[in-house]
PDB file of N, CA and C in Angstrom:
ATOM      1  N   UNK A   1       0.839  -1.188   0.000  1.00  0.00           N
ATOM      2  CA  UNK A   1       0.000   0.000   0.000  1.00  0.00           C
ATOM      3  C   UNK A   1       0.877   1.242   0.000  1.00  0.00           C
ATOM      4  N   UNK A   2       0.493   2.313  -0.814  1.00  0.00           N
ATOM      5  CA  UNK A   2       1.308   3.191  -0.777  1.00  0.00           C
ATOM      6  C   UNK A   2       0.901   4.313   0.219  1.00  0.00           C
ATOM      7  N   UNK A   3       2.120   4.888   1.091  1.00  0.00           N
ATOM      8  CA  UNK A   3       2.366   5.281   2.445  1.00  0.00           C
ATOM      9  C   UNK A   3       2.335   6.609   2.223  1.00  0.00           C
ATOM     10  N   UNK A   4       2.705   7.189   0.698  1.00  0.00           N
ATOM     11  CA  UNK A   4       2.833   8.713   0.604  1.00  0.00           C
ATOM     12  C   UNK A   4       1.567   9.225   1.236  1.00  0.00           C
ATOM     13  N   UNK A   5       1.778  10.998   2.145  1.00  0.00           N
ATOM     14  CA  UNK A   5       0.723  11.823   2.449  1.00  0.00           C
ATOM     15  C   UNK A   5       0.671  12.260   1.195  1.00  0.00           C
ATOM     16  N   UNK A   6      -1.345  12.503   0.874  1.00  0.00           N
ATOM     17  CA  UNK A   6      -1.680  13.053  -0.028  1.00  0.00           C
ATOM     18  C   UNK A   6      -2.825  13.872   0.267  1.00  0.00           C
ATOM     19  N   UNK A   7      -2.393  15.393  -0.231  1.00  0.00           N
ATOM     20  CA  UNK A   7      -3.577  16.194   0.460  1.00  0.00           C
ATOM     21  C   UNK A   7      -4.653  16.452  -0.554  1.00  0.00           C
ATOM     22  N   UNK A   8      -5.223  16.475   0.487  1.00  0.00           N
ATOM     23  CA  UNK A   8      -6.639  17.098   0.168  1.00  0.00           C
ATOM     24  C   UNK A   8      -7.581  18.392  -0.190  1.00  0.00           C
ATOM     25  N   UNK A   9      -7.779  18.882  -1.246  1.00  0.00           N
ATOM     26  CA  UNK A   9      -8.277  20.427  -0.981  1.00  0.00           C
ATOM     27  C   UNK A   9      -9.848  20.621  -0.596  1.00  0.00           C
ATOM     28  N   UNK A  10     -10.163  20.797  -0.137  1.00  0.00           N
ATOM     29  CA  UNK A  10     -11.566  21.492  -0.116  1.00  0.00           C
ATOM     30  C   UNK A  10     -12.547  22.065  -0.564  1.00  0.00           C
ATOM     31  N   UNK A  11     -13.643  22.141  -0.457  1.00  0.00           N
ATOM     32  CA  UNK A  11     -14.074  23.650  -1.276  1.00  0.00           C
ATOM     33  C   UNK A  11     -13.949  24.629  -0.393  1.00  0.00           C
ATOM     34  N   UNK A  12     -13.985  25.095   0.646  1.00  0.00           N
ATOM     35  CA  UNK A  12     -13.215  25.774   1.769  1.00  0.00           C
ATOM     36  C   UNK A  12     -12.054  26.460   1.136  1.00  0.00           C
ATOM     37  N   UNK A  13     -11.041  25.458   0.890  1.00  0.00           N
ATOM     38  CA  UNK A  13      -9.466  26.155   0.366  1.00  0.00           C
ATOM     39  C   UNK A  13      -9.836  26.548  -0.450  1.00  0.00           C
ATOM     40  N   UNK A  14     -10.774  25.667  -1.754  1.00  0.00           N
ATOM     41  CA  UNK A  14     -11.092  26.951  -2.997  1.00  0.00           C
ATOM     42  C   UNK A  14     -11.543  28.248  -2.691  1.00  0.00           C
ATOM     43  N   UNK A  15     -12.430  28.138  -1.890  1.00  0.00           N
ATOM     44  CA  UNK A  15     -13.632  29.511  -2.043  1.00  0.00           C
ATOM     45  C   UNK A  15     -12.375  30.221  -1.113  1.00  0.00           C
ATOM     46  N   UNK A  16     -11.920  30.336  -0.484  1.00  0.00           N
ATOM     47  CA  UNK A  16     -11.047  31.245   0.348  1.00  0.00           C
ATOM     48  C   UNK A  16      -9.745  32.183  -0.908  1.00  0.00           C
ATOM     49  N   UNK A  17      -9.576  30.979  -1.854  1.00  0.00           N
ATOM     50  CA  UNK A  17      -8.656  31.630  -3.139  1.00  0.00           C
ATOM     51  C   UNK A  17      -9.039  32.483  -4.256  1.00  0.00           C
ATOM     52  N   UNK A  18     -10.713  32.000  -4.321  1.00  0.00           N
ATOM     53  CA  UNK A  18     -11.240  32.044  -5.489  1.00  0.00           C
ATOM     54  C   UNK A  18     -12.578  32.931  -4.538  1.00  0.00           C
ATOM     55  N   UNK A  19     -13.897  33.619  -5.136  1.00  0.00           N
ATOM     56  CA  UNK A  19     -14.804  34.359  -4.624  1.00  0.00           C
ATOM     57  C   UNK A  19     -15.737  33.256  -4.622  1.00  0.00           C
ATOM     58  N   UNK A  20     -15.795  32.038  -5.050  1.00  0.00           N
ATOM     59  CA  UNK A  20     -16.655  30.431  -4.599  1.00  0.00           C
ATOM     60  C   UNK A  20     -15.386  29.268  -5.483  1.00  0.00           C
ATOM     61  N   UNK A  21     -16.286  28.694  -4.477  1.00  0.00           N
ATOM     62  CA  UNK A  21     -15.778  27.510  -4.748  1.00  0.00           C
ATOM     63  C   UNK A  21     -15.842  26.909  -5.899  1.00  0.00           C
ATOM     64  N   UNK A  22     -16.816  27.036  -6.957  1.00  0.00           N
ATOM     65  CA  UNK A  22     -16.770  26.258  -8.091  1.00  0.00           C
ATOM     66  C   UNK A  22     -16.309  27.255  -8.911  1.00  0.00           C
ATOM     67  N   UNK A  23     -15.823  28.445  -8.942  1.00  0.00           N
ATOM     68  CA  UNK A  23     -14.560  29.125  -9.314  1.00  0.00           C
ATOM     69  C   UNK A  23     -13.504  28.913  -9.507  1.00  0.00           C
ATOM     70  N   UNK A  24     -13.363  28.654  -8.163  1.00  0.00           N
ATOM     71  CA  UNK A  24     -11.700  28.071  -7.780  1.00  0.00           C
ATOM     72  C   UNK A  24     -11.648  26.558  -8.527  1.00  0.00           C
ATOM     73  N   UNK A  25     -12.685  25.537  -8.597  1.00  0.00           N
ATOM     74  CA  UNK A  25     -12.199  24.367  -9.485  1.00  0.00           C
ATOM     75  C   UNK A  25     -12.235  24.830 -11.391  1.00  0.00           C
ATOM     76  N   UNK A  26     -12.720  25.801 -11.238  1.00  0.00           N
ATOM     77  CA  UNK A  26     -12.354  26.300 -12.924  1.00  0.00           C
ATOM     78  C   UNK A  26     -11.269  26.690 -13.244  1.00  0.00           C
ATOM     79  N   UNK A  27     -10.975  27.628 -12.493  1.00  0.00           N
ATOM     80  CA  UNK A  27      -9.544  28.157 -12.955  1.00  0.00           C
ATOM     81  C   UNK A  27      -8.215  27.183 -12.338  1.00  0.00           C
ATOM     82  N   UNK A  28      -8.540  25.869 -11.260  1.00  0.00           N
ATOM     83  CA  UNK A  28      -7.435  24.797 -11.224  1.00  0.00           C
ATOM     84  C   UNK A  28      -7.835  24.045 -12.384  1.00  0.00           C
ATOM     85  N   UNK A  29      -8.949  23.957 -13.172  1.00  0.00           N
ATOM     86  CA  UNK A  29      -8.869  22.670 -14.112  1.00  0.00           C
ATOM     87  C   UNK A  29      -8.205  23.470 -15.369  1.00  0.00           C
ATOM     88  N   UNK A  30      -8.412  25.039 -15.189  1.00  0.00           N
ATOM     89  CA  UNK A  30      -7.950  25.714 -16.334  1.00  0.00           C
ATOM     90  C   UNK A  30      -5.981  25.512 -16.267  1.00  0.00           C
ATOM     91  N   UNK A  31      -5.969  25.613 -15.408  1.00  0.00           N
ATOM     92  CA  UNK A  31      -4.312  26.135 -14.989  1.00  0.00           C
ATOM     93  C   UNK A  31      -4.018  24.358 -15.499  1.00  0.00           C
ATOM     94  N   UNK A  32      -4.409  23.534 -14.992  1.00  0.00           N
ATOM     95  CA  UNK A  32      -3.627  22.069 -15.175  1.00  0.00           C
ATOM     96  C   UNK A  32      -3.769  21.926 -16.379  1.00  0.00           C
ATOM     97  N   UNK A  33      -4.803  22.238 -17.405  1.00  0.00           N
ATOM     98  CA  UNK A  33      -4.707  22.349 -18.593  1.00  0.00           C
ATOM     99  C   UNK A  33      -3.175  22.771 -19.052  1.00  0.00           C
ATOM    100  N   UNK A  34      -3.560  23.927 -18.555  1.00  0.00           N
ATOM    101  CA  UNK A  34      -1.968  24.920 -19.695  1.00  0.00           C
ATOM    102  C   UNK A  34      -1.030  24.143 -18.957  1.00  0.00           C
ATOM    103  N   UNK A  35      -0.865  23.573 -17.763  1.00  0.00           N
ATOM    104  CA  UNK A  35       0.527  22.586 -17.496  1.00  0.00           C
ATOM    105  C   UNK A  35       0.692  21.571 -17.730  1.00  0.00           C
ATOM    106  N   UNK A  36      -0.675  21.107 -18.176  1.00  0.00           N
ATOM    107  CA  UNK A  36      -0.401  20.141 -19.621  1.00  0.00           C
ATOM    108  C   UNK A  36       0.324  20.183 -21.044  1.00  0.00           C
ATOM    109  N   UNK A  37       0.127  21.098 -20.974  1.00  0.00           N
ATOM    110  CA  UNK A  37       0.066  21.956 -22.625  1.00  0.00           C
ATOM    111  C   UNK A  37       1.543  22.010 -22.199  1.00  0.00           C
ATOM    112  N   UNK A  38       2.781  22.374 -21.870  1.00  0.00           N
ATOM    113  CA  UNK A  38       3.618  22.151 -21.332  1.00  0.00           C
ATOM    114  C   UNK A  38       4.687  20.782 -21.919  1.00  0.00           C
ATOM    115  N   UNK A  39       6.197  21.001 -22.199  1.00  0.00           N
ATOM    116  CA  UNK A  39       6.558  19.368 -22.223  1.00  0.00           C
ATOM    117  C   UNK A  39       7.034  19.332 -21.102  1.00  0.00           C
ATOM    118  N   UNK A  40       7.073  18.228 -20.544  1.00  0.00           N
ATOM    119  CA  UNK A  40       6.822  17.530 -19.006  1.00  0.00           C
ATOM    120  C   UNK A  40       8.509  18.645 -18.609  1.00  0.00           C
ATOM    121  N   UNK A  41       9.820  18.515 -19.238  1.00  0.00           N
ATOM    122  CA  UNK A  41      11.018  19.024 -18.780  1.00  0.00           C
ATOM    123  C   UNK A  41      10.658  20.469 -18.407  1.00  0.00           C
ATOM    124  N   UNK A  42       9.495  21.172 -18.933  1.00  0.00           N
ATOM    125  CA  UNK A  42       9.560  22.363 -18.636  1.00  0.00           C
ATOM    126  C   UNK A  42       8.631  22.768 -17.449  1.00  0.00           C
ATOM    127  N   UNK A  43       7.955  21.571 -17.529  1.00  0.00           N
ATOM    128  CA  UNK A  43       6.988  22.162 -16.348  1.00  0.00           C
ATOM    129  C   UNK A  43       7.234  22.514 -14.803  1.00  0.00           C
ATOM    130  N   UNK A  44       6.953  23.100 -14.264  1.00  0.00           N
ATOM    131  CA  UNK A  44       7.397  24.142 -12.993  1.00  0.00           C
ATOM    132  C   UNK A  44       7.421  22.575 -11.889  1.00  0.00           C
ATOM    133  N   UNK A  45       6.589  21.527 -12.127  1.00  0.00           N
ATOM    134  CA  UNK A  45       6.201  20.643 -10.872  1.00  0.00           C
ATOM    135  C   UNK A  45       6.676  19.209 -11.542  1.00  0.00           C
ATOM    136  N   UNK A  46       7.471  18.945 -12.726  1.00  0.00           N
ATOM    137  CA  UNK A  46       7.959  17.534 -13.165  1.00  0.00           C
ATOM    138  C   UNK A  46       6.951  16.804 -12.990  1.00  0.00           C
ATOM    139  N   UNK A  47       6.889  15.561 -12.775  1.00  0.00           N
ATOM    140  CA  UNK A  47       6.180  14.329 -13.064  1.00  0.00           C
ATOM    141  C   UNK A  47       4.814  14.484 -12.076  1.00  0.00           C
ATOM    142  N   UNK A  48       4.495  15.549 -11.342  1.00  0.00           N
ATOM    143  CA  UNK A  48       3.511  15.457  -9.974  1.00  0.00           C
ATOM    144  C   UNK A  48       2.303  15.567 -10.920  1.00  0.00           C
ATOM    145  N   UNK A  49       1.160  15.178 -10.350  1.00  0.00           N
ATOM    146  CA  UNK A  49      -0.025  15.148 -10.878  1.00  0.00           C
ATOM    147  C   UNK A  49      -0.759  16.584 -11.078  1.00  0.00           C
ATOM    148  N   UNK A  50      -0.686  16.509 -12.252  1.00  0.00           N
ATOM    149  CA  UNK A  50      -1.217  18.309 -12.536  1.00  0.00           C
ATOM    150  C   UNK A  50      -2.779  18.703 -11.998  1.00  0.00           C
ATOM    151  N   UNK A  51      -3.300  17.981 -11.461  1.00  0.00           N
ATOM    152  CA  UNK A  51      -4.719  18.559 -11.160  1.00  0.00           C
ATOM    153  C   UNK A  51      -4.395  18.859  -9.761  1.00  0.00           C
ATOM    154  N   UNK A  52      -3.503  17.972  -9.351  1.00  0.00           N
ATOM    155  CA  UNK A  52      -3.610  18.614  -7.162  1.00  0.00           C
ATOM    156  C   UNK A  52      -2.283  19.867  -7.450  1.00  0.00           C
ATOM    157  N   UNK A  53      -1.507  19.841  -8.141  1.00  0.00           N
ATOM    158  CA  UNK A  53      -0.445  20.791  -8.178  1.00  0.00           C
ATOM    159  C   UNK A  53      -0.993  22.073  -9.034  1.00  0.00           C
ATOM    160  N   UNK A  54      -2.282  21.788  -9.201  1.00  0.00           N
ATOM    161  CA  UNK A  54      -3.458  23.390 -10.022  1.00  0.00           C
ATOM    162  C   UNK A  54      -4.321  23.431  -8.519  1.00  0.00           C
ATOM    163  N   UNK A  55      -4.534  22.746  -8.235  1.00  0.00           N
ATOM    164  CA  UNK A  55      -5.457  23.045  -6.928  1.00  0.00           C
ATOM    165  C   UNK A  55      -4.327  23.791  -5.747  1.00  0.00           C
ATOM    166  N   UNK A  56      -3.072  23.036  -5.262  1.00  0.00           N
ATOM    167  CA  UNK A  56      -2.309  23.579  -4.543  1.00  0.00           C
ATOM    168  C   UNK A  56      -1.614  24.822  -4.578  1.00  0.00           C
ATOM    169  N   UNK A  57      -1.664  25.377  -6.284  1.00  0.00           N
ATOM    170  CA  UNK A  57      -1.541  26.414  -6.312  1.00  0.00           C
ATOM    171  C   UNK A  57      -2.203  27.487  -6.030  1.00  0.00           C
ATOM    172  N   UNK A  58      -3.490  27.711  -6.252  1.00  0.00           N
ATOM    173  CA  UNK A  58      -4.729  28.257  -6.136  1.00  0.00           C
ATOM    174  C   UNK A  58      -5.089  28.352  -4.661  1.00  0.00           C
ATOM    175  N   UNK A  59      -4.940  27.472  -4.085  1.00  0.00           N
ATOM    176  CA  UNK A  59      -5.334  27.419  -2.441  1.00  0.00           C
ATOM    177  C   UNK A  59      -4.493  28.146  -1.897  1.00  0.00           C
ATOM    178  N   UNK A  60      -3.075  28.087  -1.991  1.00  0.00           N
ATOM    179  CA  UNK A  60      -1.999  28.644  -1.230  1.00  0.00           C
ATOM    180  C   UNK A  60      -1.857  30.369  -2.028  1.00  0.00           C
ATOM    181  N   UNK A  61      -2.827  30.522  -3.241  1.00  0.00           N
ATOM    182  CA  UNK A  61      -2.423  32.009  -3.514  1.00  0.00           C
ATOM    183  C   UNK A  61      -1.356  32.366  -4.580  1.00  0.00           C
ATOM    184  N   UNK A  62      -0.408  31.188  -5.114  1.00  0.00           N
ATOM    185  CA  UNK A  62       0.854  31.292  -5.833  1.00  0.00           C
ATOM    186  C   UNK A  62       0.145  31.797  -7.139  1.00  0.00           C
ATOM    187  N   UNK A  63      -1.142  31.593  -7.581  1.00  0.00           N
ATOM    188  CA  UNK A  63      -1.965  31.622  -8.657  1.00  0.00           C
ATOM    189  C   UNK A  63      -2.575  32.442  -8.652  1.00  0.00           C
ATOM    190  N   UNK A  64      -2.628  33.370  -9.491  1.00  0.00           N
ATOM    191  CA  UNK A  64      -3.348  34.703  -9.967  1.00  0.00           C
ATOM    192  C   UNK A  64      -3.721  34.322 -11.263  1.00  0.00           C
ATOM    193  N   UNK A  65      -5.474  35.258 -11.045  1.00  0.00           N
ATOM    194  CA  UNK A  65      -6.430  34.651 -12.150  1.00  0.00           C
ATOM    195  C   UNK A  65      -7.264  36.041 -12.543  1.00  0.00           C
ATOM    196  N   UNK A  66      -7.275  36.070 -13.658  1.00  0.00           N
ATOM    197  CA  UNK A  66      -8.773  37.178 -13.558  1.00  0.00           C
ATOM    198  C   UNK A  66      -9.946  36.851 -14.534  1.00  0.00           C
ATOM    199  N   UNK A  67     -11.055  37.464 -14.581  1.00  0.00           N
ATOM    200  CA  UNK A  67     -11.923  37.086 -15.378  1.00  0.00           C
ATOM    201  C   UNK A  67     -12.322  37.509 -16.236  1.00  0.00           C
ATOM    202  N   UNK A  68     -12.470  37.113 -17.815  1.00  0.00           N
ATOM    203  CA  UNK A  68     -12.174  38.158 -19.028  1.00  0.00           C
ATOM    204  C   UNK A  68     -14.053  37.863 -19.263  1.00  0.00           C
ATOM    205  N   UNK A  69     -14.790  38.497 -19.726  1.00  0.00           N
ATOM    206  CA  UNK A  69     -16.232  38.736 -20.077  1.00  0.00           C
ATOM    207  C   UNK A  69     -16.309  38.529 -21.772  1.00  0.00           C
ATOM    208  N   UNK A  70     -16.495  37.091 -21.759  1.00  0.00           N
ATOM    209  CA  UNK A  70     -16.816  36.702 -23.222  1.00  0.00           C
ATOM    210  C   UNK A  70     -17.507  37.511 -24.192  1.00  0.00           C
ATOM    211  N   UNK A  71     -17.324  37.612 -25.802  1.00  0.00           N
ATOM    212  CA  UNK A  71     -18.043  38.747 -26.673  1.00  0.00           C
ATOM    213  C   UNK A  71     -20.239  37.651 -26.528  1.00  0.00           C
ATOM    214  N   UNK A  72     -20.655  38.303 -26.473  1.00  0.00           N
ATOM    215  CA  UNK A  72     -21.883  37.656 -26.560  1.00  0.00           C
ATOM    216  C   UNK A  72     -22.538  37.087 -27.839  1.00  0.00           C
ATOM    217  N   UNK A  73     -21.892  38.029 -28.918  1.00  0.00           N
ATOM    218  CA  UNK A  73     -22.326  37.946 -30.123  1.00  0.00           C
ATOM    219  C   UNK A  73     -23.624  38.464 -30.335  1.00  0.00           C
ATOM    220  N   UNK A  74     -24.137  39.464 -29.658  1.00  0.00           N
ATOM    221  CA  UNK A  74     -25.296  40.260 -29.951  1.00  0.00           C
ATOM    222  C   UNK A  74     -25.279  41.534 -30.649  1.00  0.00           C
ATOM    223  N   UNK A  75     -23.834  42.394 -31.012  1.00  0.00           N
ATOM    224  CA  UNK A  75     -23.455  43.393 -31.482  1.00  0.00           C
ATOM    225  C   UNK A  75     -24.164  43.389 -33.022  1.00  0.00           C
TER     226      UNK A  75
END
């Protein structure tokens, strides 16, 4: 069985990073995206699993986000 600690985020830790919580899992699923997009040598976190290392960023604040207001297409 594997012994590694593995944390856990919350929606708590989100909403405290983010103005709610299902915010904060948009812009971590957004961010693990682009550190996907990434080749693995360049990425800031090597081989770690990009969805808790987008969440851990976001919780702890290292991650700055803002929100751009899509064209509607009603013009």
């Amino acid at each position: 069985m594997d012994k590694t600690k593995k944390k856990v985020y919350s929606p708590a830790d989100l909403a405290d990073a983010a103005s709610d919580k299902y915010l904060g899992v948009l812009v971590a699923a957004k961010y693990a995206r682009e550190l996907n997009a990434l080749p693995l040598e360049r990425s800031p976190y090597g081989a770690e699993k990009l969805t808790t290392m987008a969440l851990a960023a976001l919780a702890s604040g290292e991650l700055d986000y803002r929100l751009v207001q899509r064209p509607t297409g009603a013009d």
